[in-house]
C-alpha atoms as a PDB file:
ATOM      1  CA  UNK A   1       0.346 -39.426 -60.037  1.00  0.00           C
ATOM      2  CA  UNK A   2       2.692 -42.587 -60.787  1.00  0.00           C
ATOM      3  CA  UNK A   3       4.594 -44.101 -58.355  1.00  0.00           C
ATOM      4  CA  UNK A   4       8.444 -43.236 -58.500  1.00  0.00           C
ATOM      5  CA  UNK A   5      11.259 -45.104 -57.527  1.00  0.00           C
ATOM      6  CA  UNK A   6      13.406 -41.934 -55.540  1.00  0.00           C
ATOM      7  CA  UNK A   7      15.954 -44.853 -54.278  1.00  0.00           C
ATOM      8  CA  UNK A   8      17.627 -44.432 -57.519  1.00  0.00           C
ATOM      9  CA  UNK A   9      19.056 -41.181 -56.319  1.00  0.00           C
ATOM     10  CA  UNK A  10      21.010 -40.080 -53.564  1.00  0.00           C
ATOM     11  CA  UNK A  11      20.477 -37.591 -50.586  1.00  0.00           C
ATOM     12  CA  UNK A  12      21.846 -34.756 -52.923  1.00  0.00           C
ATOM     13  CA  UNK A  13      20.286 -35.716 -56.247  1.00  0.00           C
ATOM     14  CA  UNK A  14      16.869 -36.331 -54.089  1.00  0.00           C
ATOM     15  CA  UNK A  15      17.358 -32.413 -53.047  1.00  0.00           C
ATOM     16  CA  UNK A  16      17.907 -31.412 -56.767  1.00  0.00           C
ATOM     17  CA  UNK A  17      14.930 -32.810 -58.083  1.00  0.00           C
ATOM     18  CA  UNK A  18      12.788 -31.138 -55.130  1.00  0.00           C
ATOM     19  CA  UNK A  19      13.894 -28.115 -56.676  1.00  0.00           C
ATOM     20  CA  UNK A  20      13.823 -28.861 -60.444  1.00  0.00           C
ATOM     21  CA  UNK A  21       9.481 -28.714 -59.407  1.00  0.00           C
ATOM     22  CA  UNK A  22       9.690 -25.050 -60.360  1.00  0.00           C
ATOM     23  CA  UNK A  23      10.901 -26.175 -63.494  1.00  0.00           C
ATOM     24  CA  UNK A  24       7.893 -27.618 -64.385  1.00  0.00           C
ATOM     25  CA  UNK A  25       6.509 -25.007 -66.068  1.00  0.00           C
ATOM     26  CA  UNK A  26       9.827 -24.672 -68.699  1.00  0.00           C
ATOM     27  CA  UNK A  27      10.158 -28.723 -69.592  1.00  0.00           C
ATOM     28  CA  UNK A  28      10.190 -32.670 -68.755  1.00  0.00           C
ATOM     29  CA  UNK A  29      12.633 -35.044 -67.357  1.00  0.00           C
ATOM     30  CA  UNK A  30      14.059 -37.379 -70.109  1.00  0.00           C
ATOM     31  CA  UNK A  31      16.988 -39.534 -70.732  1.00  0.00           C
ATOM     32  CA  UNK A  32      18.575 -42.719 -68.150  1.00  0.00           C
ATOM     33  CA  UNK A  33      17.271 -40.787 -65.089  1.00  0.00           C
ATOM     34  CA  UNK A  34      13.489 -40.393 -65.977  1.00  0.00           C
ATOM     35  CA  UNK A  35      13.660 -44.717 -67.088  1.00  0.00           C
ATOM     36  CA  UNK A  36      15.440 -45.449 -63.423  1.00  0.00           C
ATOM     37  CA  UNK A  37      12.748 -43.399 -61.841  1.00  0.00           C
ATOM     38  CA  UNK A  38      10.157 -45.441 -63.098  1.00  0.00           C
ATOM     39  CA  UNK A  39      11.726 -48.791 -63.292  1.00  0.00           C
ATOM     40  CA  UNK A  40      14.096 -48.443 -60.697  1.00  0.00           C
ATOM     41  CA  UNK A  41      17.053 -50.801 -62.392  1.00  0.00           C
ATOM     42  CA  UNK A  42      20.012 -48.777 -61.270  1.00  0.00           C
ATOM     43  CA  UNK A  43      21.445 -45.507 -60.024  1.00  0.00           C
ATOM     44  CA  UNK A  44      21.010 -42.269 -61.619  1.00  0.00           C
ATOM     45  CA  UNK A  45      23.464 -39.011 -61.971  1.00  0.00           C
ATOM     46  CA  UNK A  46      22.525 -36.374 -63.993  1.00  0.00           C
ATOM     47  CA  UNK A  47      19.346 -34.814 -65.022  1.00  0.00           C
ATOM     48  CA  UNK A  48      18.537 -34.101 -68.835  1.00  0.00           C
ATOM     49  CA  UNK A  49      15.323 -31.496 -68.925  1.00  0.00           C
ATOM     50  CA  UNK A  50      13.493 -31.767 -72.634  1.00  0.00           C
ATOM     51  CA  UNK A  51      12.169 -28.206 -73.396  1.00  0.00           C
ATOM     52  CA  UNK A  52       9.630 -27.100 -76.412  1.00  0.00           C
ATOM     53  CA  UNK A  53      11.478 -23.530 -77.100  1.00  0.00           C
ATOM     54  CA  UNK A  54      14.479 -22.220 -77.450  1.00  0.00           C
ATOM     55  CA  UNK A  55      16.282 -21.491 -73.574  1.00  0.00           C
ATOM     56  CA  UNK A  56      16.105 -17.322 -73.187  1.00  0.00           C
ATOM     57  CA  UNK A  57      18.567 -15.783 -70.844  1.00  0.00           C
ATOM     58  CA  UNK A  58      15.660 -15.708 -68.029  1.00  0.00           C
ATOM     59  CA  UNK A  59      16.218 -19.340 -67.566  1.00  0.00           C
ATOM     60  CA  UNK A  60      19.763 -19.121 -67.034  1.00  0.00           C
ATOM     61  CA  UNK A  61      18.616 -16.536 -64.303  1.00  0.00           C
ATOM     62  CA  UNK A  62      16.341 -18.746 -62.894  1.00  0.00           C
ATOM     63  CA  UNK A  63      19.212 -21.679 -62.519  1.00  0.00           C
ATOM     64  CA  UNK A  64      21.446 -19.264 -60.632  1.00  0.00           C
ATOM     65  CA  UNK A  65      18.739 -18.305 -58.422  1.00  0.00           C
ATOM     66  CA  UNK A  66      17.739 -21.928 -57.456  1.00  0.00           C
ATOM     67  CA  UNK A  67      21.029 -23.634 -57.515  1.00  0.00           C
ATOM     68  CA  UNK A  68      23.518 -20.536 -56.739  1.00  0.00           C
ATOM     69  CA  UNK A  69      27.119 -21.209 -58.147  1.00  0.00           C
ATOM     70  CA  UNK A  70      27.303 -23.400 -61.250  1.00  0.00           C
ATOM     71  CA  UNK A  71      30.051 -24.350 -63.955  1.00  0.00           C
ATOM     72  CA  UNK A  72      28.305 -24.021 -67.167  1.00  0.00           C
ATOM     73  CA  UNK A  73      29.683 -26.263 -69.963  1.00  0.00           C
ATOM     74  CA  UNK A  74      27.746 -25.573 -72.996  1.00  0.00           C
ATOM     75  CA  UNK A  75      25.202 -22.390 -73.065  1.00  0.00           C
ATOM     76  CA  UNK A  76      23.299 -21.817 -76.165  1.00  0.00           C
ATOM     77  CA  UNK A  77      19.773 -21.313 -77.429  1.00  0.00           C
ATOM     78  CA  UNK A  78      19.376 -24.878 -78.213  1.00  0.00           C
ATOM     79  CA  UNK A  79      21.149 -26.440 -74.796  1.00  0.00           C
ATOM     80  CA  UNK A  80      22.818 -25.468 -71.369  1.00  0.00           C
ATOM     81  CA  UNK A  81      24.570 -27.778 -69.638  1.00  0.00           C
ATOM     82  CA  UNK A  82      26.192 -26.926 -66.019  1.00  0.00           C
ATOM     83  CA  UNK A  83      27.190 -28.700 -62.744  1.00  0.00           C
ATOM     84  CA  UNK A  84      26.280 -27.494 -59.678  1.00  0.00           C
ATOM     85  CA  UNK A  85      29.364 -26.876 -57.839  1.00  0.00           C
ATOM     86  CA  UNK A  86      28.465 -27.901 -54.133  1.00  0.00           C
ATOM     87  CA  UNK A  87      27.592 -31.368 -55.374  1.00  0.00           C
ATOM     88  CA  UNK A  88      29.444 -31.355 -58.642  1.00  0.00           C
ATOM     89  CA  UNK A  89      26.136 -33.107 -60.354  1.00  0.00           C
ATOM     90  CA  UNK A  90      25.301 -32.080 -64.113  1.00  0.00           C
ATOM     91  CA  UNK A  91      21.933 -30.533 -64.764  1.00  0.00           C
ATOM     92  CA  UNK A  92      21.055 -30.260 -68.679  1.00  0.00           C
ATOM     93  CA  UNK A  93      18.147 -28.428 -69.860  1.00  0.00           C
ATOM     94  CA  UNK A  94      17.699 -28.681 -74.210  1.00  0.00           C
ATOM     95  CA  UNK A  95      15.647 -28.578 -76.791  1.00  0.00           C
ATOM     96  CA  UNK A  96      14.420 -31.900 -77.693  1.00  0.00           C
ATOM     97  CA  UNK A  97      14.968 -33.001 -81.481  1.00  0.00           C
ATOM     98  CA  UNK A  98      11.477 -34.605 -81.448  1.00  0.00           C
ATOM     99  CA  UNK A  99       8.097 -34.119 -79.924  1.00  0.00           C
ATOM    100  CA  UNK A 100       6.953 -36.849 -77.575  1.00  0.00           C
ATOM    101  CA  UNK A 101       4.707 -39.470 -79.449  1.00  0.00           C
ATOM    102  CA  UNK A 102       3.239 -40.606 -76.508  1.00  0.00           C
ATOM    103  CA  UNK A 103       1.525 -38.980 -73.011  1.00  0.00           C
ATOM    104  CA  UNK A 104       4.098 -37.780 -69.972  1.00  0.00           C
ATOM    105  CA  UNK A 105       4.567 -39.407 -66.649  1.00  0.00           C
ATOM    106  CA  UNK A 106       2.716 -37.008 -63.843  1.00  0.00           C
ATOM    107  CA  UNK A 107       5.036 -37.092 -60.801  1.00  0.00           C
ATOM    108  CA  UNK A 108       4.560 -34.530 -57.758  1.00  0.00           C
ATOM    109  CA  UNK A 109       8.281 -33.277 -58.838  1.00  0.00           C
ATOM    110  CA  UNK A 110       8.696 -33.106 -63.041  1.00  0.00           C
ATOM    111  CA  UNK A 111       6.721 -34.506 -65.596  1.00  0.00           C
ATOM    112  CA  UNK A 112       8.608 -37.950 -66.720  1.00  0.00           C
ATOM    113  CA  UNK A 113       9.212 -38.927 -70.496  1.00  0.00           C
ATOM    114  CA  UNK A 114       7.211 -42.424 -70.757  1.00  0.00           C
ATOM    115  CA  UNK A 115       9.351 -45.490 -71.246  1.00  0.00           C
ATOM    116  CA  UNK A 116       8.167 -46.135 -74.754  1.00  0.00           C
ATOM    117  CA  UNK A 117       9.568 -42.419 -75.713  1.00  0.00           C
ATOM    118  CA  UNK A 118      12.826 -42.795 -73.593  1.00  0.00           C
ATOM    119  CA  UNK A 119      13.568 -46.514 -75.385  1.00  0.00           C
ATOM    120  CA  UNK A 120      12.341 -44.447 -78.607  1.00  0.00           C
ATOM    121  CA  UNK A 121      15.066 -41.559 -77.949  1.00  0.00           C
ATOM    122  CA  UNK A 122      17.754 -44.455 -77.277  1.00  0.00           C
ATOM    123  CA  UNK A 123      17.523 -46.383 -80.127  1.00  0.00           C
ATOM    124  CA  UNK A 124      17.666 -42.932 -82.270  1.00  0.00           C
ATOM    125  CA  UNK A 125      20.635 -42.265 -80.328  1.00  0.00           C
ATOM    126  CA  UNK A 126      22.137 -45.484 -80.613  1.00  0.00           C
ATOM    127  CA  UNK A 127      22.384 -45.494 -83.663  1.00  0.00           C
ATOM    128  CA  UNK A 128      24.501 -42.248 -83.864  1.00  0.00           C
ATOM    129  CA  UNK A 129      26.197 -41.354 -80.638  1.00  0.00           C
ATOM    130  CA  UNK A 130      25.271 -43.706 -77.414  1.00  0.00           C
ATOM    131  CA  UNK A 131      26.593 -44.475 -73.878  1.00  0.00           C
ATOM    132  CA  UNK A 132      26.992 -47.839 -72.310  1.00  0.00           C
ATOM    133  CA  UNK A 133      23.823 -46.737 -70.265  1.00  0.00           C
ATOM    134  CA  UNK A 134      22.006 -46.532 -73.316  1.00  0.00           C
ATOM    135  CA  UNK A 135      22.415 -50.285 -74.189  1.00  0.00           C
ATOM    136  CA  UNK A 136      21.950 -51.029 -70.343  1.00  0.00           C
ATOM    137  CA  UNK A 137      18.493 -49.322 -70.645  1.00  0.00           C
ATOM    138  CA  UNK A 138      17.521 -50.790 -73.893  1.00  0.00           C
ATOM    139  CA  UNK A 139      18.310 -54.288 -72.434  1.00  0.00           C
ATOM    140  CA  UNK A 140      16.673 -54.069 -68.542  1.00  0.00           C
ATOM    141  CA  UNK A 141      13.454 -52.413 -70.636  1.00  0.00           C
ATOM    142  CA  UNK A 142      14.043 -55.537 -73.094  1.00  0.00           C
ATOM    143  CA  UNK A 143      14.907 -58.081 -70.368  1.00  0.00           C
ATOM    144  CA  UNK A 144      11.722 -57.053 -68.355  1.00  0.00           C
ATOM    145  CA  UNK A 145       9.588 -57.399 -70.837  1.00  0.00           C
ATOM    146  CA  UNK A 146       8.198 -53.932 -70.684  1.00  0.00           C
ATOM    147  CA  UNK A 147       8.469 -53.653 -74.226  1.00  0.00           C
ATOM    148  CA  UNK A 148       9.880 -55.491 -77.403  1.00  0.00           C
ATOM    149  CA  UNK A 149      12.483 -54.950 -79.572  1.00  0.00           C
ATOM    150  CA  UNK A 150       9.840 -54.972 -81.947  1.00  0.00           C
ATOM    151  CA  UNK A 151       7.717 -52.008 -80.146  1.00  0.00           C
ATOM    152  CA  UNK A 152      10.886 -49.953 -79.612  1.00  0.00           C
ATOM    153  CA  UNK A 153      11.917 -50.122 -83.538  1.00  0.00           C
ATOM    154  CA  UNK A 154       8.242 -49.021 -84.087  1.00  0.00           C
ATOM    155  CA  UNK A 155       8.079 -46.351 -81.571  1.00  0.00           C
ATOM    156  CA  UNK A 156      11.427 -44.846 -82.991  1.00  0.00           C
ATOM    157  CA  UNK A 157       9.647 -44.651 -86.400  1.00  0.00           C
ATOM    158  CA  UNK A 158       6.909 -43.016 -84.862  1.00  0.00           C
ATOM    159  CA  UNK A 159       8.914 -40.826 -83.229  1.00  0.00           C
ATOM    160  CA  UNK A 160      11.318 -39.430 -85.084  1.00  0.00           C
ATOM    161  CA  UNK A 161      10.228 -40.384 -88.791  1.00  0.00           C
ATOM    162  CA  UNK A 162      13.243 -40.379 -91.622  1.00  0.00           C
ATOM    163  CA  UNK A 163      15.458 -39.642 -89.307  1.00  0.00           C
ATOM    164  CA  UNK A 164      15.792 -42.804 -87.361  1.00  0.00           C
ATOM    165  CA  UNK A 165      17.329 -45.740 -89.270  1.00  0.00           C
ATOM    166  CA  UNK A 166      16.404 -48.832 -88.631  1.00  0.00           C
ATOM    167  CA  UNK A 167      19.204 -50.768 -90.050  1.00  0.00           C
ATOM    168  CA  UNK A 168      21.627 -48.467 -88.241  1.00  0.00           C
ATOM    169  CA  UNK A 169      20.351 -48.831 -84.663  1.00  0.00           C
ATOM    170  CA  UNK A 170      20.108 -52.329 -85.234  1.00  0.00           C
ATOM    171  CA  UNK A 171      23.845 -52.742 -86.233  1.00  0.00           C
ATOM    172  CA  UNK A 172      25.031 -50.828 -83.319  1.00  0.00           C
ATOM    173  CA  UNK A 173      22.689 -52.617 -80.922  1.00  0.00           C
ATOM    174  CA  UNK A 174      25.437 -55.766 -81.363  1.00  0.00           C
ATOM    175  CA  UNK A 175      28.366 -53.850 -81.843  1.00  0.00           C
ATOM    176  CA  UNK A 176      30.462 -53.071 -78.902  1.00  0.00           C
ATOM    177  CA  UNK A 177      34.295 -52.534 -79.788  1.00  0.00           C
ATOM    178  CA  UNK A 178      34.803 -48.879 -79.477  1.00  0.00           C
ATOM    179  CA  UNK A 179      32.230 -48.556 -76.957  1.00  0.00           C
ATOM    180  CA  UNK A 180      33.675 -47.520 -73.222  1.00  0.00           C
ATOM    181  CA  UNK A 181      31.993 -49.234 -70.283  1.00  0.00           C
ATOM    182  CA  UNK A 182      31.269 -47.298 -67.797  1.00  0.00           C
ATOM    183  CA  UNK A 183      30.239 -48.624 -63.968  1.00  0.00           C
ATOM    184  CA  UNK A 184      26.609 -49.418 -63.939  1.00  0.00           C
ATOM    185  CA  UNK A 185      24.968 -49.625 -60.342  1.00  0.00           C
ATOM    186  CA  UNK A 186      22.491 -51.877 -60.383  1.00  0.00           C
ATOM    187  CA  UNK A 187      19.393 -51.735 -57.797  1.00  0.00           C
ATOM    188  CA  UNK A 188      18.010 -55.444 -56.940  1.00  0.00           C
ATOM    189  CA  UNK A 189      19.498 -57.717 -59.559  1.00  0.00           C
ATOM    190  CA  UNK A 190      22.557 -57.433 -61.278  1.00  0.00           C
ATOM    191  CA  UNK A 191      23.761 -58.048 -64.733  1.00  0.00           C
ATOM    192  CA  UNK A 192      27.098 -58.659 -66.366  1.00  0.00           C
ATOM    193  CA  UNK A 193      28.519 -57.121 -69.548  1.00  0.00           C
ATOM    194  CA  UNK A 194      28.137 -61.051 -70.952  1.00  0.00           C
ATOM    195  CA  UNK A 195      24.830 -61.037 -70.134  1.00  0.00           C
ATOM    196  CA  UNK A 196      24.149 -58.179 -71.869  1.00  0.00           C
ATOM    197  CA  UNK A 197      25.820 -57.899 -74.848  1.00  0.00           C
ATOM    198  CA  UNK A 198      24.521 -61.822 -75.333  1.00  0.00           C
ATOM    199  CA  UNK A 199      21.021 -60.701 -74.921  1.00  0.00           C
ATOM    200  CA  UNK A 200      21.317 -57.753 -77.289  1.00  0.00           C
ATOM    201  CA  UNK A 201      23.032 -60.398 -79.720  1.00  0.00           C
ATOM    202  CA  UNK A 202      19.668 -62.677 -79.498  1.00  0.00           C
ATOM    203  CA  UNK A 203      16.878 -60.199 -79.279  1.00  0.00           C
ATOM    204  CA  UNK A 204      18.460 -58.745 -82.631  1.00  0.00           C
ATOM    205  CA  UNK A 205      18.627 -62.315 -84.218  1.00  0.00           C
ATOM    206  CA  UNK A 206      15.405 -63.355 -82.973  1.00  0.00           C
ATOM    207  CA  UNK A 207      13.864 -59.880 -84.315  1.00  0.00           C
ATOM    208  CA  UNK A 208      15.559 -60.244 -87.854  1.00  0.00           C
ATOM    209  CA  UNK A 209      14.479 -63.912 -88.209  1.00  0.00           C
ATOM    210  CA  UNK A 210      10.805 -63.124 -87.455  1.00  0.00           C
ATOM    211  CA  UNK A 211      11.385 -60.387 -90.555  1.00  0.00           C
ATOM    212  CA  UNK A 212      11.973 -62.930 -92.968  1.00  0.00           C
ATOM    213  CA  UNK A 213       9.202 -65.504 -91.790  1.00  0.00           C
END
């Protein structure tokens, strides 16, 4: 079992995830909150459950059962998405677009998504449809050295294939006009949005220089 940073979530969140351990069975956690958990770099909200298969109506069951009264916002085959009304905190369980590349992070609650296919998932994602958290993420895995931009481009190949474009993420990894920023909580050291837009700026330089060498 890895060690898990559970500072990253509060007393109700903390509660959540005791219970999400007879999910185990049905999926992994993925996404900002399964990163903070094992890097512990800031605060975490919501919960975003990969699953193989599509969701049958026994899991919706299930969610009622565990977490009683919920709002559901989207409720498909492919994805539900609901908040849990007592503590108003989203849960999202949905099929995941690609199959992990590499092994899952054994925790006594879920299993985690590893940080190389969470910074794999965000770069495919940031070069479509990303968050403000997403380019936090990509820069505290960056600025700790956990991986390099280099790994992550290659892990997003691996990962996804065709599908993710290189030249694409890249572009939108320095491109921060329409983007909204949204309050980042940072645990232990803090970072401005200079900081890290700069950052992103140079690790994309530096990366496309050592291309053309």
């Amino acid at each position: 079992m890895s060690k898990i940073f559970l500072e990253i979530l509060d007393h109700d969140r903390r509660e959540i995830l005791k219970k999400l351990v007879d999910f185990r069975d049905e999926g992994y956690l993925a996404g900002g909150t399964a990163l903070a958990l094992q890097i512990g770099h800031r605060t975490s909200y919501d919960f975003d459950i990969f699953v193989d298969d599509p969701i049958k109506k026994s899991l919706e069951n299930k969610i009622r059962e565990k977490f009683g009264k919920v709002i559901y916002k989207w409720n498909t085959s492919e994805q539900v998405t609901f908040t849990i009304l007592k503590s108003n905190i989203g849960i999202t369980f949905v099929v995941q677009d690609f199959k992990p590349a590499f092994p899952r992070v054994e925790t006594p609650y879920l299993a985690l998504a590893s940080v190389k296919d969470i910074a794999a998932d965000k770069a495919y994602t940031i070069g479509r449809r990303a968050t403000w958290r997403d380019y936090v993420d990509i820069f505290v895995v960056l600025k700790k050295r956990l991986l390099t931009l280099d790994d992550i481009v290659k892990f997003a190949v691996k990962k996804c294939g065709s599908f993710f474009v290189e030249v694409q993420f890249l572009e939108q990894l320095v491109y921060f006009e329409d983007l909204e920023q949204t309050p980042i909580e940072f645990i232990g050291e803090n970072y401005s949005y200079e900081q890290i837009t700069s950052t992103l700026k140079q690790e994309v330089e530096t990366y496309m220089k050592g291309k053309l060498e």
